[in-house]
N, C-alpha and C. Protein backbone atom coordinates (compact mmCIF):
# COMPACT_ATOMS: atom_id res chain seq x y z
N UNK A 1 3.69 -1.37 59.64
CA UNK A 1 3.50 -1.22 58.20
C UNK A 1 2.22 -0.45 57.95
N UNK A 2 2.15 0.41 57.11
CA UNK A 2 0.75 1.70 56.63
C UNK A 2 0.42 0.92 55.47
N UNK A 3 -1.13 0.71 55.97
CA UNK A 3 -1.97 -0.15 55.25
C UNK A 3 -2.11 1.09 53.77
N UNK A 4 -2.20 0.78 52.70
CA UNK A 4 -2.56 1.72 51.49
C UNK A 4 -3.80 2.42 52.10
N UNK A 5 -4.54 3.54 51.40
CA UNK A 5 -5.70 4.16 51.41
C UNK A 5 -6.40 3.51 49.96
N UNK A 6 -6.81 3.20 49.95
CA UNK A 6 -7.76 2.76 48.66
C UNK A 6 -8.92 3.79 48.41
N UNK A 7 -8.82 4.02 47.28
CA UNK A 7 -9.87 4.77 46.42
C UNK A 7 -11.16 4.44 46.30
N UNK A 8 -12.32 4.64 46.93
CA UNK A 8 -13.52 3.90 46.53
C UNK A 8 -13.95 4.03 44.84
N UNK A 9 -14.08 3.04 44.82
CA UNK A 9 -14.87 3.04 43.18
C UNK A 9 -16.39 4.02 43.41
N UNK A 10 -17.13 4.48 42.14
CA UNK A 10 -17.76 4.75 41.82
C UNK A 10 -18.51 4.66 40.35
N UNK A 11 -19.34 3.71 40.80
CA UNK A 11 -20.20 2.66 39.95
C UNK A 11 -21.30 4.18 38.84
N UNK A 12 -20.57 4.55 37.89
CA UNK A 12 -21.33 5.60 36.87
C UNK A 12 -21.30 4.78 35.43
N UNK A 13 -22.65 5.59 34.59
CA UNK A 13 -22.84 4.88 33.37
C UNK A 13 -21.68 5.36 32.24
N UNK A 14 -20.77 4.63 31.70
CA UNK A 14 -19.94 4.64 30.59
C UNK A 14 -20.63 5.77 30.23
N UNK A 15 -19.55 6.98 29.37
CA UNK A 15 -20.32 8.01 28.96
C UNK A 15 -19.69 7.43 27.01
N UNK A 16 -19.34 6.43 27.34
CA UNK A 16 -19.37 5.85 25.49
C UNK A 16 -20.40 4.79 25.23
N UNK A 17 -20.98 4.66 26.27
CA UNK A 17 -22.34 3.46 25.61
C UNK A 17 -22.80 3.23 24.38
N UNK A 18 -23.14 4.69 23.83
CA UNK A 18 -23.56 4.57 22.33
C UNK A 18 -22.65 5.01 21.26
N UNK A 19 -21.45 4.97 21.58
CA UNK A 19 -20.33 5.80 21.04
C UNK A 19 -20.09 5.22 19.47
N UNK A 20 -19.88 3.78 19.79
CA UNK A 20 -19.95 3.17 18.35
C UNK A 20 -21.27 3.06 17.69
N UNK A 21 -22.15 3.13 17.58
CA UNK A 21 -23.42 2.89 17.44
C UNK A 21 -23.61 4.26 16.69
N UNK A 22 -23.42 5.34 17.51
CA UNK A 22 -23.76 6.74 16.78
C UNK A 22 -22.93 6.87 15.76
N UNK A 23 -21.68 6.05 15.99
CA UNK A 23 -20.27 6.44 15.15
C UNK A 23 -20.44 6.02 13.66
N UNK A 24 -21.36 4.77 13.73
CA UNK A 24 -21.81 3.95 12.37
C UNK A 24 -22.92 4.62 11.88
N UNK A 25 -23.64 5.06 12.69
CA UNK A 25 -25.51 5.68 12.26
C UNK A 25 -24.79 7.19 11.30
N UNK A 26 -24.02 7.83 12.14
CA UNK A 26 -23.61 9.01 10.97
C UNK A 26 -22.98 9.12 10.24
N UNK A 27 -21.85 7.68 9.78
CA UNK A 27 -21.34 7.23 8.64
C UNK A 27 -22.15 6.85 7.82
N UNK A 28 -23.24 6.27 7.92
CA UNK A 28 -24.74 5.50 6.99
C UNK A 28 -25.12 6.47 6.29
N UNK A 29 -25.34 8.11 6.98
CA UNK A 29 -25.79 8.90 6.68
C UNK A 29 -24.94 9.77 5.65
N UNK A 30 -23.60 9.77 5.98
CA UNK A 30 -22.57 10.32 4.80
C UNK A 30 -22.50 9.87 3.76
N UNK A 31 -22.59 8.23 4.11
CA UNK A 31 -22.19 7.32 2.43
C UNK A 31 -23.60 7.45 1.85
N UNK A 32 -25.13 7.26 2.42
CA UNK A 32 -26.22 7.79 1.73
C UNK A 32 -26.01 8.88 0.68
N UNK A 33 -25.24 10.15 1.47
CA UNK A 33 -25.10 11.01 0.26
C UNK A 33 -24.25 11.02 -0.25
N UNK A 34 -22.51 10.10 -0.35
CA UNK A 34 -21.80 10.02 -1.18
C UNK A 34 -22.69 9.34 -2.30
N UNK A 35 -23.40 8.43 -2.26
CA UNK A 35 -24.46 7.96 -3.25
C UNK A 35 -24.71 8.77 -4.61
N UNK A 36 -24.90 10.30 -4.21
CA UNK A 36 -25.17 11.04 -5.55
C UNK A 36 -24.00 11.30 -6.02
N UNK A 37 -22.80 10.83 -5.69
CA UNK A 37 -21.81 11.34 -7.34
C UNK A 37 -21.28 10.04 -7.64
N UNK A 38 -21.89 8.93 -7.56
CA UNK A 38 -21.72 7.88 -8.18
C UNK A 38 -21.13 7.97 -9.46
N UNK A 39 -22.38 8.31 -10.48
CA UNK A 39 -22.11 8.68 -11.49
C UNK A 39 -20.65 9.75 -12.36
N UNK A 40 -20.58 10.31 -10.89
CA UNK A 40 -19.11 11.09 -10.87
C UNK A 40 -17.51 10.28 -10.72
N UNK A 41 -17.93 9.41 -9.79
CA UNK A 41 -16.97 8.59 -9.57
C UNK A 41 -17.05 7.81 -10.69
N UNK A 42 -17.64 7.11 -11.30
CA UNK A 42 -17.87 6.38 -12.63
C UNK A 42 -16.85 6.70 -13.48
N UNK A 43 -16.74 8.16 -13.59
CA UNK A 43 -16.72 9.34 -14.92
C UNK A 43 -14.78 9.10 -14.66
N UNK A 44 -14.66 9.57 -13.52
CA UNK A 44 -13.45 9.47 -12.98
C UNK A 44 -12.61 8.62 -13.17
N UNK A 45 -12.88 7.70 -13.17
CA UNK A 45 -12.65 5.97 -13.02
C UNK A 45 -12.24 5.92 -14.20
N UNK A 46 -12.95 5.79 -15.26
CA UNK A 46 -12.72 5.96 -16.61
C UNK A 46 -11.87 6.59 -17.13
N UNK A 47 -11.72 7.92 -16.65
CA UNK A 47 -11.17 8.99 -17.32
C UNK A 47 -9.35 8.76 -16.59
N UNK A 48 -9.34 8.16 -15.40
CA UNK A 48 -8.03 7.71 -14.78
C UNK A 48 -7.74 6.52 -15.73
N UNK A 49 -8.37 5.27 -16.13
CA UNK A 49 -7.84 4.56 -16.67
C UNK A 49 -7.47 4.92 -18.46
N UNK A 50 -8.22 5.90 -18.98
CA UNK A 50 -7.99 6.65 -20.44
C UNK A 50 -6.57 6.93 -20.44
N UNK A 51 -6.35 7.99 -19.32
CA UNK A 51 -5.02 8.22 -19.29
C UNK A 51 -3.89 7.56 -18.85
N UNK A 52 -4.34 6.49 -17.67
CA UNK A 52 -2.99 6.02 -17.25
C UNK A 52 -3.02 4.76 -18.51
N UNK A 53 -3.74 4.47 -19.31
CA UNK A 53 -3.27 3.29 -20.07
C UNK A 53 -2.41 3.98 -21.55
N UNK A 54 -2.46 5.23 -21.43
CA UNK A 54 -1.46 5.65 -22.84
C UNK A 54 -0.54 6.40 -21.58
N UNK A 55 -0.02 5.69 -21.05
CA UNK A 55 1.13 6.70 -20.10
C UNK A 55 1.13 7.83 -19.53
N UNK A 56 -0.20 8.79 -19.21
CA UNK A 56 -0.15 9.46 -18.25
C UNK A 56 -0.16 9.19 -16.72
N UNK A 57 0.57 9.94 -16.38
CA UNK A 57 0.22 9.38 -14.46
C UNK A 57 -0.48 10.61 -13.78
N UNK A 58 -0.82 9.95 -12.68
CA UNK A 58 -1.37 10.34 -11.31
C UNK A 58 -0.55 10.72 -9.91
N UNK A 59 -0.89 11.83 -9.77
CA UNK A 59 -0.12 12.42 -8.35
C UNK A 59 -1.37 12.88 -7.72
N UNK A 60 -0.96 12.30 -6.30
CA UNK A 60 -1.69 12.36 -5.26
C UNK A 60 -1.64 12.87 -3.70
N UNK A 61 -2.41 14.11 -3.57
CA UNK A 61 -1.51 14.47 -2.27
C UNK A 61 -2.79 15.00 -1.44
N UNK A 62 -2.43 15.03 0.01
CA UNK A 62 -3.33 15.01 0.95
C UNK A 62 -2.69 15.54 2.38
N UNK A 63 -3.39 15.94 3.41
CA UNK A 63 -2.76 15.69 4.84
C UNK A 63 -3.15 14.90 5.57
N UNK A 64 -2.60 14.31 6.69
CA UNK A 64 -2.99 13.86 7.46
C UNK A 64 -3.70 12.33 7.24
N UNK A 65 -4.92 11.68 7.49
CA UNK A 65 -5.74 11.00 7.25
C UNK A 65 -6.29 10.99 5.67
N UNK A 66 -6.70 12.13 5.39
CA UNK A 66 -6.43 12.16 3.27
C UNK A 66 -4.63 11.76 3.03
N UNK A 67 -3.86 11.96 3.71
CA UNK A 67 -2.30 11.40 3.43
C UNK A 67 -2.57 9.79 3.44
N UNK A 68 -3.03 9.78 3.64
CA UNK A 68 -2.96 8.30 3.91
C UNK A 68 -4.33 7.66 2.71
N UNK A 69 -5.26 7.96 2.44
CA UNK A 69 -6.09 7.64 1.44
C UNK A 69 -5.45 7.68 0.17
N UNK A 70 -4.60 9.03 0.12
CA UNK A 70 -4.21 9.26 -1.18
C UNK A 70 -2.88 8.08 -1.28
N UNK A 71 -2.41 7.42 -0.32
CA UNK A 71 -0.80 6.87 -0.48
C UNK A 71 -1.92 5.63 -0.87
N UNK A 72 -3.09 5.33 -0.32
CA UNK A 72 -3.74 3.66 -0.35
C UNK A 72 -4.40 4.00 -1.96
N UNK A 73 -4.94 5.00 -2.66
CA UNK A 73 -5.13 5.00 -3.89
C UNK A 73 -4.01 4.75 -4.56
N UNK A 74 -2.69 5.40 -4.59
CA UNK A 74 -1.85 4.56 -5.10
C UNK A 74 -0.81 3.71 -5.47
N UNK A 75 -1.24 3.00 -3.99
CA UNK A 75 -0.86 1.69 -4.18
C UNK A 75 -1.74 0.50 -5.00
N UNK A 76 -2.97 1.22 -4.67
CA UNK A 76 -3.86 0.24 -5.44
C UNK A 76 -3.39 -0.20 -7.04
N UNK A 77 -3.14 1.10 -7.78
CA UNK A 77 -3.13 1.27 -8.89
C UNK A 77 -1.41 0.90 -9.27
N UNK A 78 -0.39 1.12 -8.55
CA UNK A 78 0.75 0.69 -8.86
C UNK A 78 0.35 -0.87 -8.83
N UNK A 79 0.29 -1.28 -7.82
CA UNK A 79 0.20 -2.83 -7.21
C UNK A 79 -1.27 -3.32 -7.74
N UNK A 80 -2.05 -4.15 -7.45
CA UNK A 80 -3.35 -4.18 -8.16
C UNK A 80 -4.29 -3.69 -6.76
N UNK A 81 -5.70 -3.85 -7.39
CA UNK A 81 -6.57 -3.76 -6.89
C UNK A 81 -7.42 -4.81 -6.25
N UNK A 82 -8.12 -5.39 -7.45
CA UNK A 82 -8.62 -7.42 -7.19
C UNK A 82 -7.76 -7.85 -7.55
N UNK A 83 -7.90 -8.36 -9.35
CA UNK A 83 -7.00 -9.20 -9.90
C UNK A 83 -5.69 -8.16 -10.54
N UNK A 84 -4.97 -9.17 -11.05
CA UNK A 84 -3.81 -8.89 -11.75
C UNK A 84 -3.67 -8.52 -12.89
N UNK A 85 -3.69 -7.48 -13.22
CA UNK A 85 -2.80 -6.85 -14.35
C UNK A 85 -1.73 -5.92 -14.30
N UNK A 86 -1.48 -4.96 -15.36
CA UNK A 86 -0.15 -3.97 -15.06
C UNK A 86 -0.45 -3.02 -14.55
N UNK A 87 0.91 -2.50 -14.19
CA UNK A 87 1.46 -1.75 -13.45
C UNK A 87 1.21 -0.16 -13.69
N UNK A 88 0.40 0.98 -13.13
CA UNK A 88 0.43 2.14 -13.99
C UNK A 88 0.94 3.49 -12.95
N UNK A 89 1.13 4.49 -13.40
CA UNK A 89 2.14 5.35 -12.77
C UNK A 89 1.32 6.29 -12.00
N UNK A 90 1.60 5.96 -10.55
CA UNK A 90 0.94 6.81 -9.28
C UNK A 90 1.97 6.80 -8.28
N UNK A 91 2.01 8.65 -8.30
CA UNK A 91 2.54 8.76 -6.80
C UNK A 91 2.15 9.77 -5.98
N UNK A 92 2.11 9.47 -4.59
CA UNK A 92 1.41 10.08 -3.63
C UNK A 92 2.86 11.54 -2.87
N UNK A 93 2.17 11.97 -3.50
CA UNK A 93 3.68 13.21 -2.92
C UNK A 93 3.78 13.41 -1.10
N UNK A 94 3.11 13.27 -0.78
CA UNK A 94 3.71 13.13 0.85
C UNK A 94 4.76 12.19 1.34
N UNK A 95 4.93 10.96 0.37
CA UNK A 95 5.23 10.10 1.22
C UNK A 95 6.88 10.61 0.43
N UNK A 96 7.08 11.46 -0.07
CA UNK A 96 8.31 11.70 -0.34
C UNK A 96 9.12 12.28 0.33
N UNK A 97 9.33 11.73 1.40
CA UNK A 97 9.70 12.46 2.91
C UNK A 97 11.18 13.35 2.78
N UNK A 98 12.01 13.11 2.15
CA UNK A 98 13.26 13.95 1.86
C UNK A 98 12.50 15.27 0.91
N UNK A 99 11.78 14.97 -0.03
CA UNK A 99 11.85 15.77 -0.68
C UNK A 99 10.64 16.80 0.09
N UNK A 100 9.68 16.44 0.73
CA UNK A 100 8.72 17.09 1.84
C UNK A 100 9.33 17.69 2.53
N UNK A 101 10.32 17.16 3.66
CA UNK A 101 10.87 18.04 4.53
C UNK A 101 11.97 19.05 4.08
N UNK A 102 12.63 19.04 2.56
CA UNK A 102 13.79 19.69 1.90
C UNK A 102 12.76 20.73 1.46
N UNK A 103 12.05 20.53 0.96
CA UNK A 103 10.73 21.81 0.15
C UNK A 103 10.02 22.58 1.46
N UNK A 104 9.76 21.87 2.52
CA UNK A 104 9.05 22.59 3.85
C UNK A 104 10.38 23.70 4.34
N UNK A 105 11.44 22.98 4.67
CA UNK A 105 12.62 23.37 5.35
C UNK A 105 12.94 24.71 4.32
N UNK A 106 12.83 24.70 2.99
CA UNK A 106 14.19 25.72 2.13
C UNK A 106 12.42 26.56 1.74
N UNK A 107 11.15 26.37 1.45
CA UNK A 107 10.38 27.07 0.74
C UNK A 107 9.10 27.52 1.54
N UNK A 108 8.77 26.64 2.42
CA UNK A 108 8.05 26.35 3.51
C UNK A 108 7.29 25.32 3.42
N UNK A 109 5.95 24.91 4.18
CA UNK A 109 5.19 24.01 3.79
C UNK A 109 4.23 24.10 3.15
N UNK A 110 3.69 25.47 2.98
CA UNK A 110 2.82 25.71 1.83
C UNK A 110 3.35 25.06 0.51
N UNK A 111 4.62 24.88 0.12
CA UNK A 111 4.87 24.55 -1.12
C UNK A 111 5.25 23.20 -1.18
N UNK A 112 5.00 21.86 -0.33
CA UNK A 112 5.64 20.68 -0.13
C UNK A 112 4.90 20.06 -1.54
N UNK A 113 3.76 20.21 -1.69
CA UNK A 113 3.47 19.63 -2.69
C UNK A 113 3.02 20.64 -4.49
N UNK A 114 3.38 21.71 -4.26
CA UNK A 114 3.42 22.27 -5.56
C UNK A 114 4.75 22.09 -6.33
N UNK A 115 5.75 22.30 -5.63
CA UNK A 115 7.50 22.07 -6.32
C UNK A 115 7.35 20.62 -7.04
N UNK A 116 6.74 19.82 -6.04
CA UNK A 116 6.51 18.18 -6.50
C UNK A 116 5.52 18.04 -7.67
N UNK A 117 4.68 18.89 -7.88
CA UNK A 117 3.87 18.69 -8.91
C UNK A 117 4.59 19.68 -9.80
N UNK A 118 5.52 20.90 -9.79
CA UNK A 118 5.97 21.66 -11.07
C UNK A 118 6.91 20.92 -11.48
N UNK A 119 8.02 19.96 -10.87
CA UNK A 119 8.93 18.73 -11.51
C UNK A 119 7.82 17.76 -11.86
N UNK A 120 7.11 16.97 -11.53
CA UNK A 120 6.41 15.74 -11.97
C UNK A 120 5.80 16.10 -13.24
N UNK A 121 4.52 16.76 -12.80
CA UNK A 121 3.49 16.95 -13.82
C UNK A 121 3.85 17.22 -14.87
N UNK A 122 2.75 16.73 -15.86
CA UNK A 122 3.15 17.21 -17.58
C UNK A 122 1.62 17.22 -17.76
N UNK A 123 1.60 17.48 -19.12
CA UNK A 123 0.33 18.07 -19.63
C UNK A 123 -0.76 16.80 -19.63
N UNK A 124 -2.12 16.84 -19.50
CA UNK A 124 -2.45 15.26 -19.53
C UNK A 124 -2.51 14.19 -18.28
N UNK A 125 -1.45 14.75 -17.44
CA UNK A 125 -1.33 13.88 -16.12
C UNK A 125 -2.42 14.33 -15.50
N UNK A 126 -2.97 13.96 -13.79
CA UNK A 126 -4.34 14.18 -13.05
C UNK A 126 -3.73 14.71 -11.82
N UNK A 127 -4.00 15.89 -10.94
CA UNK A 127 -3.28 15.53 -10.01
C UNK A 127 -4.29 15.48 -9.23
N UNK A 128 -4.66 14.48 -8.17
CA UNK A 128 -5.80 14.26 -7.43
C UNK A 128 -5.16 14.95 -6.07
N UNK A 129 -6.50 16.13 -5.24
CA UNK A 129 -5.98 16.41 -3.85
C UNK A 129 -7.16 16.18 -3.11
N UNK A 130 -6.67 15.76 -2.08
CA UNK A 130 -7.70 15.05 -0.91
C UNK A 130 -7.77 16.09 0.44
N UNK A 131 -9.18 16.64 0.37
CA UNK A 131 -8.94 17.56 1.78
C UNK A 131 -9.99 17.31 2.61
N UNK A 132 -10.27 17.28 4.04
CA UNK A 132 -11.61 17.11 4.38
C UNK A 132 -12.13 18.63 4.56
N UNK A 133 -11.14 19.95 4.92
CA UNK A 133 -11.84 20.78 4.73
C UNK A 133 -11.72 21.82 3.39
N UNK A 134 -11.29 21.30 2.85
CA UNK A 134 -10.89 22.11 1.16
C UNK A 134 -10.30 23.66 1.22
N UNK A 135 -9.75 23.65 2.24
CA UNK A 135 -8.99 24.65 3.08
C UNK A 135 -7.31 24.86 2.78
N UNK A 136 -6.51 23.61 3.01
CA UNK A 136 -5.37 23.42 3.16
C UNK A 136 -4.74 24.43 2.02
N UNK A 137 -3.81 25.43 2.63
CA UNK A 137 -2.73 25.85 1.75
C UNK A 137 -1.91 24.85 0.78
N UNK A 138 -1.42 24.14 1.28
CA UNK A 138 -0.64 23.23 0.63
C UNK A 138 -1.08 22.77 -0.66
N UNK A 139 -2.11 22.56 -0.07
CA UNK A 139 -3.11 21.96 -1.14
C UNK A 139 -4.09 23.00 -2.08
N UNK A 140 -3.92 23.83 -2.17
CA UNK A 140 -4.13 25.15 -2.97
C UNK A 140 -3.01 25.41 -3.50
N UNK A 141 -1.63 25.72 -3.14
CA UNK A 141 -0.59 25.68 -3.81
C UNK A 141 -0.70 24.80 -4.79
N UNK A 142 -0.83 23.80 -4.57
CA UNK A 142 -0.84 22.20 -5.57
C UNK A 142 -1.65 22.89 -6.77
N UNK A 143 -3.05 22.94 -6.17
CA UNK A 143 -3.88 23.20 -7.44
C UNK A 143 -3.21 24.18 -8.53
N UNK A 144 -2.72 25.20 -8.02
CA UNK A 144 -2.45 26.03 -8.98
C UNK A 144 -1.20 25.95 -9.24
N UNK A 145 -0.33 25.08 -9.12
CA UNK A 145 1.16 24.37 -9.38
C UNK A 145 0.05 23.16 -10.44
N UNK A 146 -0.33 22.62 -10.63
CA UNK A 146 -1.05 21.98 -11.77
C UNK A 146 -1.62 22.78 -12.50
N UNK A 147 -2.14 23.41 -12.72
CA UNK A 147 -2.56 24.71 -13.86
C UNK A 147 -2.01 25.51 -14.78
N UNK A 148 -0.36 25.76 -14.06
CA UNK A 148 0.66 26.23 -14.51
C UNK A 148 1.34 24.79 -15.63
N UNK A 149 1.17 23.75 -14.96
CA UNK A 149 1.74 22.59 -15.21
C UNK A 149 1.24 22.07 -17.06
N UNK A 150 0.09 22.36 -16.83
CA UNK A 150 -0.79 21.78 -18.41
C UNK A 150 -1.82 20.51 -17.17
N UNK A 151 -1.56 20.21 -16.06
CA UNK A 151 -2.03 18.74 -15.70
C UNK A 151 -4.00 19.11 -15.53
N UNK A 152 -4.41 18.23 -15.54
CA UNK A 152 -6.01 18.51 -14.85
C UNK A 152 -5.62 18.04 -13.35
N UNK A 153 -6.93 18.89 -12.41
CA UNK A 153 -7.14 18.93 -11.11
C UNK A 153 -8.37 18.41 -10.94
N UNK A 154 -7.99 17.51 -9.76
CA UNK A 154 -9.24 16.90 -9.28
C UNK A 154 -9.46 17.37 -7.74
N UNK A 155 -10.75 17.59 -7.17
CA UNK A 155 -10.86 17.62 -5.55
C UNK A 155 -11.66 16.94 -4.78
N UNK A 156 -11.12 16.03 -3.68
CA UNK A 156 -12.34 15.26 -3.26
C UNK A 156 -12.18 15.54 -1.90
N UNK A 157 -12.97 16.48 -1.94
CA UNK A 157 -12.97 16.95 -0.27
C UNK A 157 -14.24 16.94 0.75
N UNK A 158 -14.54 17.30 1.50
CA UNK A 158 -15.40 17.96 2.53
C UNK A 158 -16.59 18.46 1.92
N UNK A 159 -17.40 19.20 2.87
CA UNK A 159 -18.60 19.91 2.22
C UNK A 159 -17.96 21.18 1.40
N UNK A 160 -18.68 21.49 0.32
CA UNK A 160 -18.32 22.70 -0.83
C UNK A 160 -19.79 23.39 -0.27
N UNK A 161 -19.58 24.59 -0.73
CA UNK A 161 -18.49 24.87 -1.57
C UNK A 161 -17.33 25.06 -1.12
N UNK A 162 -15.74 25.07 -1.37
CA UNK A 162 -14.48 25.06 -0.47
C UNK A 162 -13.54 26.04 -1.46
N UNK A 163 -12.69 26.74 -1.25
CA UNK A 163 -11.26 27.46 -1.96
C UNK A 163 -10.73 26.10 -2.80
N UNK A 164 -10.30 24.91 -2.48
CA UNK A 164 -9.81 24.06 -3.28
C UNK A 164 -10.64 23.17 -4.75
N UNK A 165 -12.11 23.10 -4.05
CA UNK A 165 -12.96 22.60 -4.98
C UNK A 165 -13.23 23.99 -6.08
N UNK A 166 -12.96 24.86 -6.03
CA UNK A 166 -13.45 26.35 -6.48
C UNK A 166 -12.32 26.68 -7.77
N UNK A 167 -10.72 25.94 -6.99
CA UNK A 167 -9.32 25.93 -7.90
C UNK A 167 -9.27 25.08 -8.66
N UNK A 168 -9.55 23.60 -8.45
CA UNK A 168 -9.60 22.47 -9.21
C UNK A 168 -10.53 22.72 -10.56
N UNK A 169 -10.18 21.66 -11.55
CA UNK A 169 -10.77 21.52 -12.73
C UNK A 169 -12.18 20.72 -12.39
N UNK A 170 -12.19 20.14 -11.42
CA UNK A 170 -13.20 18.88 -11.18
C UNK A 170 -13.55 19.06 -9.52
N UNK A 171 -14.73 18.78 -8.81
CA UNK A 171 -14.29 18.28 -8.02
C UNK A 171 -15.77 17.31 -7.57
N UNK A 172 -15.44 16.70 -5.95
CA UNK A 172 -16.28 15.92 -5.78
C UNK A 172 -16.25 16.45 -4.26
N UNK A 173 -17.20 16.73 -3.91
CA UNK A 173 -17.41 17.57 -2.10
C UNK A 173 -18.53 16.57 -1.66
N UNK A 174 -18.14 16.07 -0.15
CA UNK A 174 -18.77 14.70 0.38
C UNK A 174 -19.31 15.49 1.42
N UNK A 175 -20.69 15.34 1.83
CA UNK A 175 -21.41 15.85 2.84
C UNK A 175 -21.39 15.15 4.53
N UNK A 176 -20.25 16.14 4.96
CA UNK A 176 -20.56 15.12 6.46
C UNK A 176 -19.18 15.38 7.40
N UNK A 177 -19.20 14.89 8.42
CA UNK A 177 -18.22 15.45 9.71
C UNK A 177 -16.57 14.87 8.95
N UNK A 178 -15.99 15.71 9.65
CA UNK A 178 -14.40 15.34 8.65
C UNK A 178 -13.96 14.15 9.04
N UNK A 179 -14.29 13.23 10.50
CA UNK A 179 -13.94 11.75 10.09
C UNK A 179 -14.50 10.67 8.83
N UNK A 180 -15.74 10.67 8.99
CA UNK A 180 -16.58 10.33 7.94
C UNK A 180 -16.37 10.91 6.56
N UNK A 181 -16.54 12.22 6.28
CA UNK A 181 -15.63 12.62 5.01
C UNK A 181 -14.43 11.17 4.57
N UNK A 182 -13.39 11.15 5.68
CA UNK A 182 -12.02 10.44 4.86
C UNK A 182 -12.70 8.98 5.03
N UNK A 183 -13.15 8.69 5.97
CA UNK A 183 -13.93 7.12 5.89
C UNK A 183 -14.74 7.08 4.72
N UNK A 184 -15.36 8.03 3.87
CA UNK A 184 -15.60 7.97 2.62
C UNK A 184 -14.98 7.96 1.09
N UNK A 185 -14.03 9.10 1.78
CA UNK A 185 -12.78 8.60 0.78
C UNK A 185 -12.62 7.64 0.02
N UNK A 186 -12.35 6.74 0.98
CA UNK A 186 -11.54 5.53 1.26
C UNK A 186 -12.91 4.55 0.20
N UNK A 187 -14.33 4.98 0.68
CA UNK A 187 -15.14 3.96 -0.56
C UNK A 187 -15.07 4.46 -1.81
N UNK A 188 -15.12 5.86 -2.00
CA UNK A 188 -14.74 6.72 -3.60
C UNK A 188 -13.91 6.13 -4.15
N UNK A 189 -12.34 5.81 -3.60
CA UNK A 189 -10.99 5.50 -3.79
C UNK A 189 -11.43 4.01 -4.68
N UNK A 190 -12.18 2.96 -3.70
CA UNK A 190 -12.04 1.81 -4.29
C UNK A 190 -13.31 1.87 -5.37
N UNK A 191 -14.55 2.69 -4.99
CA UNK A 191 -15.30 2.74 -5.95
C UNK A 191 -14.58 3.06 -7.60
N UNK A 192 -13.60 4.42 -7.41
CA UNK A 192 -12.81 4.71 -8.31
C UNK A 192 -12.14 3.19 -9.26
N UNK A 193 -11.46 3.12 -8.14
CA UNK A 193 -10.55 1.56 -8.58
C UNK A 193 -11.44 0.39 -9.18
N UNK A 194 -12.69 0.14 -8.74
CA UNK A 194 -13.53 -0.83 -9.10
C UNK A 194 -13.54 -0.51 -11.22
N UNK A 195 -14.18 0.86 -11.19
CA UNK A 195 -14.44 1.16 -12.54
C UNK A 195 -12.79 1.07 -13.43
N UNK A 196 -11.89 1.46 -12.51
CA UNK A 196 -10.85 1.56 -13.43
C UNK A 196 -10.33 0.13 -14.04
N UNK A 197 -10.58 -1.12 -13.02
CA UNK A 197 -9.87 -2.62 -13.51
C UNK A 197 -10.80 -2.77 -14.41
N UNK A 198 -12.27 -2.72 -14.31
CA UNK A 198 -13.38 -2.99 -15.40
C UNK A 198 -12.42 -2.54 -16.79
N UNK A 199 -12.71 -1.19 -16.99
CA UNK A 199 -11.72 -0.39 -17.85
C UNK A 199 -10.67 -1.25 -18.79
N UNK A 200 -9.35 -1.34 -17.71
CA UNK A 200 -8.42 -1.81 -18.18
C UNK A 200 -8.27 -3.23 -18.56
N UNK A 201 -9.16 -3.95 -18.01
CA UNK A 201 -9.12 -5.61 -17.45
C UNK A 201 -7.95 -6.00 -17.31
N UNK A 202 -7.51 -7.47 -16.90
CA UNK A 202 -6.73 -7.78 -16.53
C UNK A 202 -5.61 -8.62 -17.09
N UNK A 203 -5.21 -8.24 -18.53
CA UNK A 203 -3.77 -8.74 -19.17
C UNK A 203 -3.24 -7.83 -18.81
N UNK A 204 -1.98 -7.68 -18.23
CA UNK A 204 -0.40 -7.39 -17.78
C UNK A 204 -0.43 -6.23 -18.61
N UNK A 205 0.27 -5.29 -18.76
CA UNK A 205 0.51 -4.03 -19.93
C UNK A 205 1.54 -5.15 -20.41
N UNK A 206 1.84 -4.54 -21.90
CA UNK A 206 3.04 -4.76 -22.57
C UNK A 206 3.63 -4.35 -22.60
């Protein structure tokens, strides 16, 4: 019987030792400067609950990791946030997967989310786009598929200046590496949401 050959180990220092450690120290440093549009997010907050409480809605679209911020903004706002009240009209156009892959497939993917915002949108509605590098075609299509629309544009992307923050009516540009960017998101999103339940409080719509 042939004994195996065994591999000697070699006893080297983890090259992730500080991996998490650095990973948190330059998130500290992003949300430090998400800090200055507080006051922006405030504005926002408000101005989402103005409209969604006389029946305008919110469309929300993103790639990737912003796909996924923008689907958790609104759920927040369909479903609640803390407490309980009603129900208001948000949808995240990615997750419309027939109608994504039917618009990619017949128009391309530059247009997955502008066709979705020239049927949705109406005048008054918001359409929020999430980019970390304010780059995305798709998401330039969008903007100017809302413009055409009557809707306002919002951008909460990456460092600006960017092509998308430049198209939008509004935007909000977060200083910092594109993971951290959407890990910021994600506090804007609920910062957003925080001001909006204040806003609305919490009896049920009628």
């Amino acid at each position: 019987m042939t004994t195996p050959t065994l591999t000697p180990t070699i006893d080297v220092e983890p090259t992730t030792a500080n991996a998490v450690t650095d990973h948190f120290d330059t998130l500290a440093q992003t949300l430090t400067q998400a800090r200055r549009h507080a006051a922006h997010l405030e504005a926002w907050g408000r101005e989402l609950a103005n409209r969604l409480g006389v029946g305008r809605r919110l469309l929300v679209a993103g790639n990737g990791g912003s796909a996924a911020e923008a689907q958790h903004l609104t759920a927040e706002l369909v479903g609640r946030y803390r407490e309980d009240r009603g129900a208001y009209s948000a949808i995240s156009l990615h997750a419309e997967t027939s109608s994504v892959t039917a618009i990619g497939n017949d128009y391309g993917f530059d247009q997955v989310f502008a066709r979705q915002v020239r049927a949705h949108a109406r005048s008054g509605d918001i359409v929020l786009l999430l980019s970390t590098s304010g780059g995305s075609p798709n998401l330039l299509e969008a903007a100017r598929a809302a413009e055409d629309s009557g809707a306002t544009s919002w951008a909460l992307t990456g460092p600006g200046p960017n092509p998308l923050a430049r198209l939008c009516d509004d935007a909000i540009c977060l200083d910092g590496l594109s993971p951290h960017v959407q890990e910021c998101q994600l506090a804007a999103i609920h910062a957003m949401c925080e001001v909006f339940d204040a806003c609305v409080g919490k009896e049920p719509q009628s």
